[in-house]
Protein backbone atom coordinates (compact mmCIF):
# COMPACT_ATOMS: atom_id res chain seq x y z
CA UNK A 1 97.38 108.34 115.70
CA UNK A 2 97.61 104.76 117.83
CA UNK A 3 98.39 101.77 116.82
CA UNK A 4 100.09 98.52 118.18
CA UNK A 5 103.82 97.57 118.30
CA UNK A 6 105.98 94.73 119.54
CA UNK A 7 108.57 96.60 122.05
CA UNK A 8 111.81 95.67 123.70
CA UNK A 9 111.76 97.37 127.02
CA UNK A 10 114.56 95.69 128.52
CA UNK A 11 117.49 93.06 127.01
CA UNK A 12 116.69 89.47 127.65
CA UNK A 13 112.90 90.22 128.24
CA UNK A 14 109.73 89.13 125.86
CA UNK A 15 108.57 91.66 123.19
CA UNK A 16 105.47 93.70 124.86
CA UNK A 17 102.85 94.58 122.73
CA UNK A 18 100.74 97.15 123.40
CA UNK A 19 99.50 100.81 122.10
CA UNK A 20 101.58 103.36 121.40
CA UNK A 21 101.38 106.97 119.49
CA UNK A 22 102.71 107.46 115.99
CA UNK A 23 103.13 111.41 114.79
CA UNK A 24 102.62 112.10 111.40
CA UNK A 25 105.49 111.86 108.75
CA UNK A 26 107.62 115.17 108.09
CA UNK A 27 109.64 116.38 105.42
CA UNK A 28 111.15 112.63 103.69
CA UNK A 29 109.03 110.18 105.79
CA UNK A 30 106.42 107.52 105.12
CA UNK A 31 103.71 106.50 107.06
CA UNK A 32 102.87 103.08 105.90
CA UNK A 33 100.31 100.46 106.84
CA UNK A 34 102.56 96.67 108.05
CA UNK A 35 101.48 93.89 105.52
CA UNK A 36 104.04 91.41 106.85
CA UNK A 37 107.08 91.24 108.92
CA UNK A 38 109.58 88.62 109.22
CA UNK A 39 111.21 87.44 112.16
CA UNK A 40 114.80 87.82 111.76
CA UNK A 41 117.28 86.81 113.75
CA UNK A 42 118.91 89.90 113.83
CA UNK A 43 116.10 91.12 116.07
CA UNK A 44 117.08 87.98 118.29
CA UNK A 45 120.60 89.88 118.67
CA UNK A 46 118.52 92.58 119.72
CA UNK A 47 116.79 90.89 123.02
CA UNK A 48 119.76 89.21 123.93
CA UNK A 49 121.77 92.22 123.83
CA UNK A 50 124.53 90.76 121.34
CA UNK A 51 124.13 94.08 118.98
CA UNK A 52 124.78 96.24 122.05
CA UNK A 53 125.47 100.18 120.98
CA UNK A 54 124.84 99.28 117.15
CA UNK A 55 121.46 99.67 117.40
CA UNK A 56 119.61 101.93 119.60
CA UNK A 57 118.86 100.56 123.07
CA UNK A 58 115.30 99.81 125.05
CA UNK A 59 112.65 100.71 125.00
CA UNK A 60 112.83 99.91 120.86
CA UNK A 61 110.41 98.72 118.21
CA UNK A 62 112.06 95.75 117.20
CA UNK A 63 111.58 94.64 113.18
CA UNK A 64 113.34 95.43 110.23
CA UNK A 65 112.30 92.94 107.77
CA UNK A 66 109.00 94.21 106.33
CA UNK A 67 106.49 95.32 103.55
CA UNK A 68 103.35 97.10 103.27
CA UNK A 69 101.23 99.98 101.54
CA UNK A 70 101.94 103.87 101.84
CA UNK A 71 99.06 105.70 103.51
CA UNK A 72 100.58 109.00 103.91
CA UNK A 73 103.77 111.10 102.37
CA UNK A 74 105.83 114.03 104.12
CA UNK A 75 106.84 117.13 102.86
CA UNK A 76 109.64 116.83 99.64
CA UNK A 77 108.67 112.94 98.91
CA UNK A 78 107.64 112.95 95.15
CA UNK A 79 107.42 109.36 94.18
CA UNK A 80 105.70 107.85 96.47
CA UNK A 81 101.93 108.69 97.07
CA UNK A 82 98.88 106.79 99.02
CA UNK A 83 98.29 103.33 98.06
CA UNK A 84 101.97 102.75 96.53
CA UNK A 85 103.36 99.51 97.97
CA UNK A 86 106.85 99.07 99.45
CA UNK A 87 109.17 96.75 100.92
CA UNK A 88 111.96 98.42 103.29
CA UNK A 89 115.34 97.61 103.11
CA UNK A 90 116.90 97.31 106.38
CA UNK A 91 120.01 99.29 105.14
CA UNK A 92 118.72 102.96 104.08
CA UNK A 93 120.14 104.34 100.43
CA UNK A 94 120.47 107.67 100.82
CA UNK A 95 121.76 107.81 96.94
CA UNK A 96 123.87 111.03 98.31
CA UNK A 97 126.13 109.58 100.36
CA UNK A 98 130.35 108.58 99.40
CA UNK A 99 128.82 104.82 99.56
CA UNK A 100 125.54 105.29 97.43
CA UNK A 101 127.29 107.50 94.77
CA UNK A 102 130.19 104.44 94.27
CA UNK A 103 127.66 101.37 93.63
CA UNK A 104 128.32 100.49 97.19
CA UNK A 105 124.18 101.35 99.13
CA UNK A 106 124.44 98.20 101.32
CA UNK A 107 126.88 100.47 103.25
CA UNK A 108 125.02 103.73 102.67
CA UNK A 109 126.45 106.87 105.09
CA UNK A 110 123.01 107.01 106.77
CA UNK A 111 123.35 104.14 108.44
CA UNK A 112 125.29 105.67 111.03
CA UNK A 113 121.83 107.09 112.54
CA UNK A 114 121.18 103.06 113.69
CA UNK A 115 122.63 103.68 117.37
CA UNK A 116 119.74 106.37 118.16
CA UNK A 117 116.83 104.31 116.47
CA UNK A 118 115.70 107.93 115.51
CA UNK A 119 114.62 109.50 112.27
CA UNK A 120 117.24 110.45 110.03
CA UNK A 121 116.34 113.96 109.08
CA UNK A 122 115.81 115.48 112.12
CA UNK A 123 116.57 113.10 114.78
CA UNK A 124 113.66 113.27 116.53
CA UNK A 125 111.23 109.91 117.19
CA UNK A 126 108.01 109.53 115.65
CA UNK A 127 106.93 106.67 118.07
CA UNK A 128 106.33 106.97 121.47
CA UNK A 129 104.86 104.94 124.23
CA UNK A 130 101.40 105.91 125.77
CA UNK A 131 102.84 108.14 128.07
CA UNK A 132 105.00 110.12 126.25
CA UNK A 133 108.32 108.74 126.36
CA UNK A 134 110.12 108.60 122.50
CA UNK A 135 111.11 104.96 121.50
CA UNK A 136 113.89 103.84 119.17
CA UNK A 137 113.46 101.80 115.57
CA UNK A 138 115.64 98.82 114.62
CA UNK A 139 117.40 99.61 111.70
CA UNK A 140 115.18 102.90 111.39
CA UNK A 141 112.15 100.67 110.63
CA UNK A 142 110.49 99.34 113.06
CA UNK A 143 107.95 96.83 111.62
CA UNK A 144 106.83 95.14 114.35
CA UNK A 145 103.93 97.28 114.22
CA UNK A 146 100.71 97.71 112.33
CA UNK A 147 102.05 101.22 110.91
CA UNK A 148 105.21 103.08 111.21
CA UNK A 149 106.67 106.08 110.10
CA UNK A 150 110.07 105.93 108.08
CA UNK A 151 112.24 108.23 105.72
CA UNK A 152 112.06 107.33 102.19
CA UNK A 153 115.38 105.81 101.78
CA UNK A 154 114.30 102.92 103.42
CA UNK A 155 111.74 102.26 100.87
CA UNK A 156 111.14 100.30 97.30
CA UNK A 157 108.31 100.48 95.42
CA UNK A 158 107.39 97.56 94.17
CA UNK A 159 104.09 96.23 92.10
CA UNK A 160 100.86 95.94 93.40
CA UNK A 161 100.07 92.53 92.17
CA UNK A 162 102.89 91.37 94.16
CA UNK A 163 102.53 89.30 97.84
CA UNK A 164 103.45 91.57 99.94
CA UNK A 165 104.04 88.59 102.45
CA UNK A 166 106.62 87.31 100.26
CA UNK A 167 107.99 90.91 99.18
CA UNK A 168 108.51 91.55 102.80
CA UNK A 169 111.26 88.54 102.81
CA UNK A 170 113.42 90.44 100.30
CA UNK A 171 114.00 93.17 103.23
CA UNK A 172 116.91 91.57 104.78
CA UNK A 173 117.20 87.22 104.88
CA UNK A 174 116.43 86.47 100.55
CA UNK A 175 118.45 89.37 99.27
CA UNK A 176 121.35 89.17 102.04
CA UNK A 177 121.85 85.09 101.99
CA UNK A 178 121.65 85.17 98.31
CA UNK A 179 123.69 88.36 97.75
CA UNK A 180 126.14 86.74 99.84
CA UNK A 181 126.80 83.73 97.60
CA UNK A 182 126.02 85.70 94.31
CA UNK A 183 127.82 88.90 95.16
CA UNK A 184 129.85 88.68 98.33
CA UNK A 185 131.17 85.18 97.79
CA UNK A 186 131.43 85.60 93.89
CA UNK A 187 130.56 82.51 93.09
CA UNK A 188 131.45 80.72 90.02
CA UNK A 189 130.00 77.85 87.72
CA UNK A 190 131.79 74.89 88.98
CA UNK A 191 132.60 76.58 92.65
CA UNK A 192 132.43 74.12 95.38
CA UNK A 193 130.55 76.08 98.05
CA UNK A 194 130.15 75.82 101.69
CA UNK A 195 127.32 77.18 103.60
CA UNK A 196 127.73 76.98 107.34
CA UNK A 197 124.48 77.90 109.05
CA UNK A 198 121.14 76.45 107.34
CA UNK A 199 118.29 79.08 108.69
CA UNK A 200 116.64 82.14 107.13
CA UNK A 201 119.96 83.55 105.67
CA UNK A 202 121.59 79.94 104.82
CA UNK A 203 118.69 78.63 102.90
CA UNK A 204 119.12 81.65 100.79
CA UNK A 205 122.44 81.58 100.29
CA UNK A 206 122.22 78.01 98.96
CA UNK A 207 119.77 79.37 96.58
CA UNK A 208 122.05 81.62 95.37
CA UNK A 209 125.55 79.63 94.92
CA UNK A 210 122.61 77.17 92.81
CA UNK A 211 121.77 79.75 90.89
CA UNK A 212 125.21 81.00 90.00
CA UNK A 213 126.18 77.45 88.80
CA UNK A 214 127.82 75.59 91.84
CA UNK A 215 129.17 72.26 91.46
CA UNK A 216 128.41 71.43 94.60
CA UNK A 217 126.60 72.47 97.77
CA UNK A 218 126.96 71.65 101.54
CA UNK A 219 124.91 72.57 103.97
CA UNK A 220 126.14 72.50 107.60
CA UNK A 221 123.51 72.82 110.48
CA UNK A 222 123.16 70.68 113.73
CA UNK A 223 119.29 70.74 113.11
CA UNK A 224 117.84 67.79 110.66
CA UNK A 225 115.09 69.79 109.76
CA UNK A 226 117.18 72.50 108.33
CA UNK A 227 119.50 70.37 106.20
CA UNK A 228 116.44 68.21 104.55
CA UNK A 229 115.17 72.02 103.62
CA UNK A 230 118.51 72.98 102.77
CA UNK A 231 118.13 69.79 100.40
CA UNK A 232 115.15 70.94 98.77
CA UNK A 233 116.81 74.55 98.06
CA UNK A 234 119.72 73.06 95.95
CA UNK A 235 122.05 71.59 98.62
CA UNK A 236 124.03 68.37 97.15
CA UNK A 237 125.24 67.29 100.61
CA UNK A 238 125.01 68.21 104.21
CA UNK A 239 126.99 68.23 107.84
CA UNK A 240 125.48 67.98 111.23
CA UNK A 241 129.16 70.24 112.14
CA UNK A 242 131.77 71.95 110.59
CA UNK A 243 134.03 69.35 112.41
CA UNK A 244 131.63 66.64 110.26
CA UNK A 245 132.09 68.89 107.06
CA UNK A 246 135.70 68.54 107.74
CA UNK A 247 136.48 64.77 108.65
CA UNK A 248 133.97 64.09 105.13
CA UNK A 249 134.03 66.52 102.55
CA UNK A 250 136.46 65.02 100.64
CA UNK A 251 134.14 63.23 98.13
CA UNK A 252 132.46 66.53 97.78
CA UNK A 253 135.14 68.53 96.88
CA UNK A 254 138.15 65.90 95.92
CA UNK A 255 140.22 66.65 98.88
CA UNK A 256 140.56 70.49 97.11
CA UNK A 257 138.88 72.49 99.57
CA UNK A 258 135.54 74.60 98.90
CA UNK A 259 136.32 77.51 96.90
CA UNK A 260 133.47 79.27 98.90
CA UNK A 261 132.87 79.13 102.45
CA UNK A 262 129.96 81.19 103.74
CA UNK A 263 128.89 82.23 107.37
CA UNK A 264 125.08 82.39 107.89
CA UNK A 265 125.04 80.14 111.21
CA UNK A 266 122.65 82.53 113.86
CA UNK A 267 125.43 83.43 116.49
CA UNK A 268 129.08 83.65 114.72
CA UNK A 269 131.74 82.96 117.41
CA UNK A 270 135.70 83.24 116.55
CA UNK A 271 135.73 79.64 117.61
CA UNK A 272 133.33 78.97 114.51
CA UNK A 273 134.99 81.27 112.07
CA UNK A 274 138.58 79.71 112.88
CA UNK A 275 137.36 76.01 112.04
CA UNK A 276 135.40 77.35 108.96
CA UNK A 277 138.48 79.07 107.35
CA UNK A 278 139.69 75.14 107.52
CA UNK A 279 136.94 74.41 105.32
CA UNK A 280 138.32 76.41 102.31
CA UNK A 281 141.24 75.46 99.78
CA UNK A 282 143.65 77.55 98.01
CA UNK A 283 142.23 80.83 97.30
CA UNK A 284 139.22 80.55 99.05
CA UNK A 285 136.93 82.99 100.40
CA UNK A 286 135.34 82.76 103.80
CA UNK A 287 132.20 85.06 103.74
CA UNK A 288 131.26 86.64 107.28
CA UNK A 289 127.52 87.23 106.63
CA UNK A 290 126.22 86.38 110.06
CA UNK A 291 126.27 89.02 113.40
CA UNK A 292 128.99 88.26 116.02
CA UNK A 293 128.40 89.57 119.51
CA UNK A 294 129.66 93.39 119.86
CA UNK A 295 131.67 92.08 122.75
CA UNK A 296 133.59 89.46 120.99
CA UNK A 297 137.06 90.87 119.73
CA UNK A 298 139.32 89.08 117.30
CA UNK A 299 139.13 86.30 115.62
CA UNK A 300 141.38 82.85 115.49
CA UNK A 301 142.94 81.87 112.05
CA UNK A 302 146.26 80.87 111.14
CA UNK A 303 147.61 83.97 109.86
CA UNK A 304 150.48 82.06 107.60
CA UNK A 305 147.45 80.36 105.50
CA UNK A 306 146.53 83.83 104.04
CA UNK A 307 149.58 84.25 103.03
CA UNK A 308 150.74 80.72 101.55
CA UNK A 309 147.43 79.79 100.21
CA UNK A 310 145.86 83.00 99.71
CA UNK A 311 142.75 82.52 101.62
CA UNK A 312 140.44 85.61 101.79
CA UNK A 313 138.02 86.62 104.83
CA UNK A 314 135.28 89.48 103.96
CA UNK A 315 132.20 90.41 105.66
CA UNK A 316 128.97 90.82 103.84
CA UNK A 317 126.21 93.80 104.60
CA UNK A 318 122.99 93.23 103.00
CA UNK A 319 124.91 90.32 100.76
CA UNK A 320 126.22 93.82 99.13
CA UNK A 321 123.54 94.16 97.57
CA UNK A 322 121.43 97.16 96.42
CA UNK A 323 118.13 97.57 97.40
CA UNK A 324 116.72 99.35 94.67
CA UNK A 325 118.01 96.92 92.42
CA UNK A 326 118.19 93.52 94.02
CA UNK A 327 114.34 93.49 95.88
CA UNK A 328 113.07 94.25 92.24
CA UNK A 329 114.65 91.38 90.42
CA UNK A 330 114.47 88.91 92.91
CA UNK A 331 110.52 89.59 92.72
CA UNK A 332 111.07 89.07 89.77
CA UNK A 333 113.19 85.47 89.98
CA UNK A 334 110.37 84.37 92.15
CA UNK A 335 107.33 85.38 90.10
CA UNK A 336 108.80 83.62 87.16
CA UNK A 337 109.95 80.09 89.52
CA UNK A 338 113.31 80.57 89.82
CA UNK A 339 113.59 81.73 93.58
CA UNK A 340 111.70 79.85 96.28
CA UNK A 341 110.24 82.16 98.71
CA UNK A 342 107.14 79.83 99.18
CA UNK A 343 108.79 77.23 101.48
CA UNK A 344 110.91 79.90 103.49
CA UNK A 345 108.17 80.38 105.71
CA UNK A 346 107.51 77.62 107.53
CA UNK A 347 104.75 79.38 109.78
CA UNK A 348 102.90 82.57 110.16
CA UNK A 349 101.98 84.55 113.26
CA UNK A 350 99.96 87.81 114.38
CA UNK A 351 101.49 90.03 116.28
CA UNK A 352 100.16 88.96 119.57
CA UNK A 353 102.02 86.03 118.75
CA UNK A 354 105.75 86.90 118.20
CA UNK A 355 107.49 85.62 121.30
CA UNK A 356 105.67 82.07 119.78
CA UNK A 357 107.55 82.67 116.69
CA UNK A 358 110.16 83.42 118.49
CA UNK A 359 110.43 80.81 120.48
CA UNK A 360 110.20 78.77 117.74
CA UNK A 361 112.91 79.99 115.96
CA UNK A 362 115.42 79.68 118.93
CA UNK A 363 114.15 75.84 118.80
CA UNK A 364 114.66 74.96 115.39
CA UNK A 365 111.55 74.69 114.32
CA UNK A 366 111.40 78.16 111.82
CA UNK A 367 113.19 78.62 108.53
CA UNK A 368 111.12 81.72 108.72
CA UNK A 369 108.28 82.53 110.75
CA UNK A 370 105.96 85.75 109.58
CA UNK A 371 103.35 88.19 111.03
CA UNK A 372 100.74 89.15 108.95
CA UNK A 373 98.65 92.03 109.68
CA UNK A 374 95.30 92.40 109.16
């Protein structure tokens, strides 16, 4: 069949879209009609080349970050049939793998397939330009297109009464800002929490140190806009800088240091990450949920601080998180008020439009931005 995609065809070029052919889904796979996509900035990473050799390269379908309604099944898939609704998760869960089989999806084995953009069971492409040449997925997904083709570990079935163009949110940003507060960061009732980086993943993760009971909040962005939202999803204080958050945070945390320093800013930088870790206090936990560049190597913290305050750093995958679990119940938390996925999207696009939303994102403007498909 054709349909119409948003393609990378070269680093640090627009997204094209245009036509291209879609084979039918073999043994495991999904075809599925888009709903909505969100514009991640992990796709960002993508154009500008900063996720170079972790994902596979041009010509790509960018978007990972979606939901939408099963049209066809493959061979072998038994619980999914036509008209089922799903929202991918960005990570597959396999459910085989060492990872899956410990609790531990978010890192699930079949990840490793990310580099080729191919599918996972045979390693052959589904999608391919007009004239024949096989294009890569990001993440294996690829939902910057009105239908795709993916293997069934990338998908959760969710309720049909539910928006799918808030469902498709709980792909990657809700469930991996909040995960890293909730999960990641472990926070506590009474946890003085730090979240540096106020945009699709920030917001979130301020939802979730709320939600877990944090005394208090900050939220540390240079863009106005994104602290006053960061205010309205449970901050108690913000910073234009993490050199503001550190010449002022005393009255927010009685000269203690935040217990819980999170890293959701768009670009991470070892610059950044060595003036965060100066945020925390004894014990404290510096959370690495944002993408560095693949180029960057090492990072600069004083070493001797681990040792006499016991100061953590750990990355975060998916807010480490499981899929199966976490895009349920977070439905959930926002059907019954508790989550706010409503304001997260500060503007909607079609697909013709993406390098709008895009561009809008880059200047500040987006907590969210989302395409909606007809």
């Amino acid at each position: 069949m054709r349909t119409r995609a948003a393609i990378l065809r070269e680093v640090n070029t627009p997204w094209s879209v245009e036509e291209i052919e879609l084979d039918p889904p073999k043994d495991r796979e999904v075809l599925v009609k888009l709903a909505a996509s969100g514009l991640c900035h992990s796709d960002e990473h993508v154009l500008t080349g900063d996720l170079a050799g972790l994902v596979a390269s041009p010509p790509i379908v960018g978007g990972h970050e979606g939901a939408g309604i099963v049209q066809e099944v493959g061979a072998a898939v038994d619980w999914l049939e036509p008209g089922d609704h799903v929202v991918f998760g960005f990570v597959p869960a396999c459910g085989r793998c060492d990872s899956c089989v410990v609790g531990r999806s978010n890192l699930c084995e079949e990840a490793a397939n990310y580099p080729t953009g191919l599918q996972i069971s045979d390693s052959t492409a589904r999608h391919h330009t007009t004239d024949g040449h096989d294009l890569g997925l990001m993440c294996l997904l690829g939902t910057f297109a009105e239908h795709t083709v993916v293997n069934e570990a990338s998908c959760v079935k969710i309720d049909q009464d539910w928006p799918l163009d808030k469902a498709c949110l709980l792909g990657c940003g809700v469930v991996t800002g909040w995960g890293s507060a909730v999960y990641t960061a472990d926070v506590q009732p009474g946890d003085y929490v730090a979240v540096v980086g106020a945009g699709g993943l920030g917001q979130n993760a301020v939802q979730g140190a709320r939600m877990a009971g944090a005394r208090a909040i900050a939220a540390i962005d240079p863009v106005e806009f994104k602290r006053e939202k960061a205010m309205e999803f449970g901050a108690t204080h913000t910073f234009s800088s993490i050199e503001d958050a550190l010449e002022n945070s005393e009255p927010v945390h009685w000269n203690r240091g935040y217990d819980k320093v999170i890293m959701t800013m768009g670009v991470g930088s070892a610059g950044d990450l060595g003036q965060a870790f100066n945020l925390g206090g004894k014990r404290s936990r510096l959370v690495v949920t944002n993408l560095h560049p693949t180029t960057e190597v090492g990072m600069e913290v004083p070493a001797i601080m681990m040792t006499m305050f016991e100061k953590q750093i750990v990355g975060s995958l998916f807010g480490s998180a499981n899929i199966r679990k976490d895009i349920p119940r977070l439905m959930e938390l926002y059907l019954q008020g508790e989550l706010n996925l409503d304001d997260l999207v500060t503007k909607t696009y079609t697909l013709d439009e993406i390098n709008d939303g895009y561009e809008a994102m880059r200047n500040g403007e987006n907590i969210r931005g989302v395409i909606l498909f007809d």
